[in-house]
Protein backbone atom coordinates (compact mmCIF):
# COMPACT_ATOMS: atom_id res chain seq x y z
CA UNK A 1 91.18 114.74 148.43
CA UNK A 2 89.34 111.47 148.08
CA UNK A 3 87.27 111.16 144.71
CA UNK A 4 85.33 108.58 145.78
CA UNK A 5 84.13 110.98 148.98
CA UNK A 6 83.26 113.65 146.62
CA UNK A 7 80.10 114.13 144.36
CA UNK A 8 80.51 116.00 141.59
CA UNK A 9 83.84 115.23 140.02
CA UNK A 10 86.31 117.87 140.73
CA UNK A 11 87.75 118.86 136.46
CA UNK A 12 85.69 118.21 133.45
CA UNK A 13 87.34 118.14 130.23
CA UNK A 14 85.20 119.17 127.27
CA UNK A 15 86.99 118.28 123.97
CA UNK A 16 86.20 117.06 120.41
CA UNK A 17 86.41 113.18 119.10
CA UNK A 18 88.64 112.59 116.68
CA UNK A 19 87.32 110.59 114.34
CA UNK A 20 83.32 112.25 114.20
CA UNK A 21 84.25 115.97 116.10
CA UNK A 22 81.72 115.08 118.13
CA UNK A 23 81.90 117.26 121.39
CA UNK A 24 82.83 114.71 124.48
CA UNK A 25 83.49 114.96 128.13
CA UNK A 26 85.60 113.12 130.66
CA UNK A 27 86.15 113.77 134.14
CA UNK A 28 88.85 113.28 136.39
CA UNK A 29 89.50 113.53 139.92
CA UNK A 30 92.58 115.73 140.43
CA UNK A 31 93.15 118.76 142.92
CA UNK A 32 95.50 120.84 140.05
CA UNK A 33 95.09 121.63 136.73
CA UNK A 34 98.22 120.53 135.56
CA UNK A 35 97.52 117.22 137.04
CA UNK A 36 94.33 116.79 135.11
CA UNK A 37 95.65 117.83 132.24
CA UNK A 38 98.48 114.72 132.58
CA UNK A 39 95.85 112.34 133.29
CA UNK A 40 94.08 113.69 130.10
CA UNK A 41 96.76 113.26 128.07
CA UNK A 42 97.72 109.58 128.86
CA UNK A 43 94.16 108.38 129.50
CA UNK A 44 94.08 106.02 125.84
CA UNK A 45 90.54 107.30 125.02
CA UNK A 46 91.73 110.92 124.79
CA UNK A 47 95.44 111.18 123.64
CA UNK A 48 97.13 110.43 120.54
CA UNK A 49 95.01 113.56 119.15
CA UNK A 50 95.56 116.88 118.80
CA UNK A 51 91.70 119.12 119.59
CA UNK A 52 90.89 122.35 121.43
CA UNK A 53 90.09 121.79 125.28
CA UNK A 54 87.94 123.41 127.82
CA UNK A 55 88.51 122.39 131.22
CA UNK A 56 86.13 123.64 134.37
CA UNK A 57 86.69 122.91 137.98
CA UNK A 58 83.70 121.35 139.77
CA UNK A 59 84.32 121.63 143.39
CA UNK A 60 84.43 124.90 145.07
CA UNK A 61 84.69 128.30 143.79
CA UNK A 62 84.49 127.26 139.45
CA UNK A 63 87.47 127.89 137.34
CA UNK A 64 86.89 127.52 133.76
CA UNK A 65 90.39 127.46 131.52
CA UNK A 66 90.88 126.65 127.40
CA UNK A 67 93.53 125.11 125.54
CA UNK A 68 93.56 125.69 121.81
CA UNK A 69 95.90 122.20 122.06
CA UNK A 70 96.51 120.00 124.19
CA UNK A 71 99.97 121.30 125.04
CA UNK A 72 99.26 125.00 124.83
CA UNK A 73 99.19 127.41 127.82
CA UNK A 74 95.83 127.12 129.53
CA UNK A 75 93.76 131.12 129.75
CA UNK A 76 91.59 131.57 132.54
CA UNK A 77 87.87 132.30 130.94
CA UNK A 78 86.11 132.64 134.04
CA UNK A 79 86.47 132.44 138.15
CA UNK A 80 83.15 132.32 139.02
């Protein structure tokens, strides 16, 4: 897949800052969810912290998954 093809981006990450707890969002253009979830982790606005995680997928049929950490097992919420 070719992000810059696509229009909606195809995982958002909903999280919480750090320093405020404000709720944030990043997006990033990978077809797996374990792939995202690497980019998340060494992206250097969203790692060196530990926060609960929702992820969705954007393109297709949506998938929405949480982590209570960043390294726990992801739990399917909803398929659509």
């Amino acid at each position: 897949m070719n992000p810059s093809k696509t229009t909606k981006p195809f995982w958002s990450f909903q999280y919480r800052g750090p320093i405020t707890g404000a709720n944030r969002l990043v997006d990033i253009h990978e077809d797996k969810l374990i792939s995202a979830m690497a980019v998340f982790n060494t992206q250097a606005k969203t790692s060196g912290f530990d926060t609960p995680i929702r992820a969705t997928r954007r393109a297709g049929r949506p998938y929405v998954f949480t982590f209570q950490g960043r390294y726990d097992v992801p739990r399917l919420v909803s398929n659509g």
